[in-house]
C-alpha atoms as a PDB file:
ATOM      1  CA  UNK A   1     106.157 213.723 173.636  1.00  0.00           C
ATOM      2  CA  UNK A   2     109.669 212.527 173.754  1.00  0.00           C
ATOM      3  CA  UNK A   3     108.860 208.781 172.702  1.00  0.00           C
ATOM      4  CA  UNK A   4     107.417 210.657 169.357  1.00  0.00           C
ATOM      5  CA  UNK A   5     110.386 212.545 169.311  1.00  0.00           C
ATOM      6  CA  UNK A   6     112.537 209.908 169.746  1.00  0.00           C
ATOM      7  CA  UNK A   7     110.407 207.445 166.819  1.00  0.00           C
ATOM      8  CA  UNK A   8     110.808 210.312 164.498  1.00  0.00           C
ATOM      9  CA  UNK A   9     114.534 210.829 164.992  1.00  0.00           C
ATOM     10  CA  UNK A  10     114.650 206.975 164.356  1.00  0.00           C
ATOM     11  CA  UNK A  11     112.942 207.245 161.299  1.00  0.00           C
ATOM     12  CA  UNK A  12     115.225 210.342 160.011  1.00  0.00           C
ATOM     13  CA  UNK A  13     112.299 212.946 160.968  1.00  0.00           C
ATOM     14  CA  UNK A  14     114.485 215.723 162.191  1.00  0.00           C
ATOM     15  CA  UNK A  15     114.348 219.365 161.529  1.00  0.00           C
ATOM     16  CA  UNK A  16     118.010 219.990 160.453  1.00  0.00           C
ATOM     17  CA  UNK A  17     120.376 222.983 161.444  1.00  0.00           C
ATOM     18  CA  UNK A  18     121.105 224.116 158.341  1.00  0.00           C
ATOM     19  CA  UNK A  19     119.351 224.865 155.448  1.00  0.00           C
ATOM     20  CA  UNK A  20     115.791 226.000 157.532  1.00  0.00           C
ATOM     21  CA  UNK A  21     113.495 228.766 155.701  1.00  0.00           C
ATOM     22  CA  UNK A  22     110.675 228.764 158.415  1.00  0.00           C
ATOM     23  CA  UNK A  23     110.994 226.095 161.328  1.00  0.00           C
ATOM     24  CA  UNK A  24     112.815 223.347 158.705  1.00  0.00           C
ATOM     25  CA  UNK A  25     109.934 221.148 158.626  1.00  0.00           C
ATOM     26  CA  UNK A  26     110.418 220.697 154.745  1.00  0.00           C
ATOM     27  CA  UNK A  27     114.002 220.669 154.871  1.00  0.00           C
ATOM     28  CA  UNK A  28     113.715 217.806 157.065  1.00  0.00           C
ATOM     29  CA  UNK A  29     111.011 216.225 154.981  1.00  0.00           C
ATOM     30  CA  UNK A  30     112.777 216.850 151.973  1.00  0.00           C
ATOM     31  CA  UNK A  31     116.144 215.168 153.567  1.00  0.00           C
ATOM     32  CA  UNK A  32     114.001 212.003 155.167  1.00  0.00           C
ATOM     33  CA  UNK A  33     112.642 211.216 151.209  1.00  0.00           C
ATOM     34  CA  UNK A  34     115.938 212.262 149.318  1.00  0.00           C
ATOM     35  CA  UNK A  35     114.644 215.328 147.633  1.00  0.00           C
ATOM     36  CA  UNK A  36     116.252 218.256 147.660  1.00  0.00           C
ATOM     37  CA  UNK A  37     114.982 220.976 150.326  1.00  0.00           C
ATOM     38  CA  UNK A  38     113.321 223.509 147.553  1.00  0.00           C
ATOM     39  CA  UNK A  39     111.581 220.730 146.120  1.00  0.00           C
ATOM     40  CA  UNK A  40     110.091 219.705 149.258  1.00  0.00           C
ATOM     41  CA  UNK A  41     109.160 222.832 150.004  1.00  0.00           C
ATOM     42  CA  UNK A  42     107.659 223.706 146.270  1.00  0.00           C
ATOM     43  CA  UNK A  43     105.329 220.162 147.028  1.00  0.00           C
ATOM     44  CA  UNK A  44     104.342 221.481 149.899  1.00  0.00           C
ATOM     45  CA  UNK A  45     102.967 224.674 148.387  1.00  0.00           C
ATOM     46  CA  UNK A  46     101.192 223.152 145.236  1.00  0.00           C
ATOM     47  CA  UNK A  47      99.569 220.284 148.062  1.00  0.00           C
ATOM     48  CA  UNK A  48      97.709 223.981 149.163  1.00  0.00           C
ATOM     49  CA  UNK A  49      95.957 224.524 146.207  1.00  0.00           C
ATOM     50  CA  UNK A  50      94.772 220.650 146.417  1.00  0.00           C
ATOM     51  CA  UNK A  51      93.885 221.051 149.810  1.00  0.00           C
ATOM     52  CA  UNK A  52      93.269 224.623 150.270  1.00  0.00           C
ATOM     53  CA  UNK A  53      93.564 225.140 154.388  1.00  0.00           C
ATOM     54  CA  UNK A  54      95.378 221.877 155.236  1.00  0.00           C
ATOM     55  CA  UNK A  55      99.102 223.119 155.910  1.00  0.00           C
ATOM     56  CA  UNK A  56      97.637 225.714 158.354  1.00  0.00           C
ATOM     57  CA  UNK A  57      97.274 222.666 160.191  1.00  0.00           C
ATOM     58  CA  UNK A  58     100.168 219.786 159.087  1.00  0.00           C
ATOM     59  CA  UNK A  59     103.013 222.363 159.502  1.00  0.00           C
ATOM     60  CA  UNK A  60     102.542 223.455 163.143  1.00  0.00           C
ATOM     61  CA  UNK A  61     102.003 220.000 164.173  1.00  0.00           C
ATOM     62  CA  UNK A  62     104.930 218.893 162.160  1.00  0.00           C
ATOM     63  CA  UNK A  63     106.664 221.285 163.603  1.00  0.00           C
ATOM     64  CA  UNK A  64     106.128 220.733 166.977  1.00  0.00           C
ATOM     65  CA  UNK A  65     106.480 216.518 166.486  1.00  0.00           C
ATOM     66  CA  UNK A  66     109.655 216.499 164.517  1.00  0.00           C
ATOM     67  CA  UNK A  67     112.576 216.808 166.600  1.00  0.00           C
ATOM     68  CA  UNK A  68     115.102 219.506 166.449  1.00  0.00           C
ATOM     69  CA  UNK A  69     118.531 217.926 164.813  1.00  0.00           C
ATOM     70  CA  UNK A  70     121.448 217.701 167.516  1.00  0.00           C
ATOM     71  CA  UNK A  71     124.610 220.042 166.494  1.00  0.00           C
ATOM     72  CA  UNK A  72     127.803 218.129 166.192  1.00  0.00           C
ATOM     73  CA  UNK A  73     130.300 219.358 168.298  1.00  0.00           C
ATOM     74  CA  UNK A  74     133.697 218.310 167.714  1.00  0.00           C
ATOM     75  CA  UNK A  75     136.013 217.297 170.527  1.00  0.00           C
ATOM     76  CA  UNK A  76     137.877 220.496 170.123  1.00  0.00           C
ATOM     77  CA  UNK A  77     135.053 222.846 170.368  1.00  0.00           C
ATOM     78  CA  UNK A  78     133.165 222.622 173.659  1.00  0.00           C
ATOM     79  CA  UNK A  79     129.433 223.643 173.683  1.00  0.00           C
ATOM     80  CA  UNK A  80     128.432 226.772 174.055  1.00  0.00           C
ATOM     81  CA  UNK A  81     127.830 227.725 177.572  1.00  0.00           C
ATOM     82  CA  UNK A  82     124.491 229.624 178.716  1.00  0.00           C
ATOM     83  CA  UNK A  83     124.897 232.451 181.280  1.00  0.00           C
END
């Protein structure tokens, strides 16, 4: 799983931090093809009506093969710690 992971990241699959409705699947998609998240997401609901069923399955699975995007930390701000 982590050498699709790590292909995807290469690629520019990531989910990103910001700017996530669901799981960020098409705010990832919609940053990897330079559209803007809304759109991505508006494509992805008018593909249902083509394809009546098939995001039920594309969306988990792109959700569980697209890699999370790392935060930044900055040098000043450590990572948060887990207790």
């Amino acid at each position: 799983m982590n050498a699709v992971h790590d292909a995807m990241a290469r690629q520019g699959l990531v989910r990103p931090q910001d700017g996530r409705m669901l799981a960020g699947v098409c705010a990832g998609l919609g940053r990897r093809f330079g559209v803007d998240p809304w759109s991505a997401r508006l494509l992805f609901v008018l593909i249902l009506f083509v394809v009546p069923g098939s995001q039920i399955l594309i969306y988990p699975l792109l959700w569980l093969l697209m890699p999370a995007e790392k935060p930044a930390w900055s040098a000043a701000t450590p990572p948060p710690t887990t207790m």
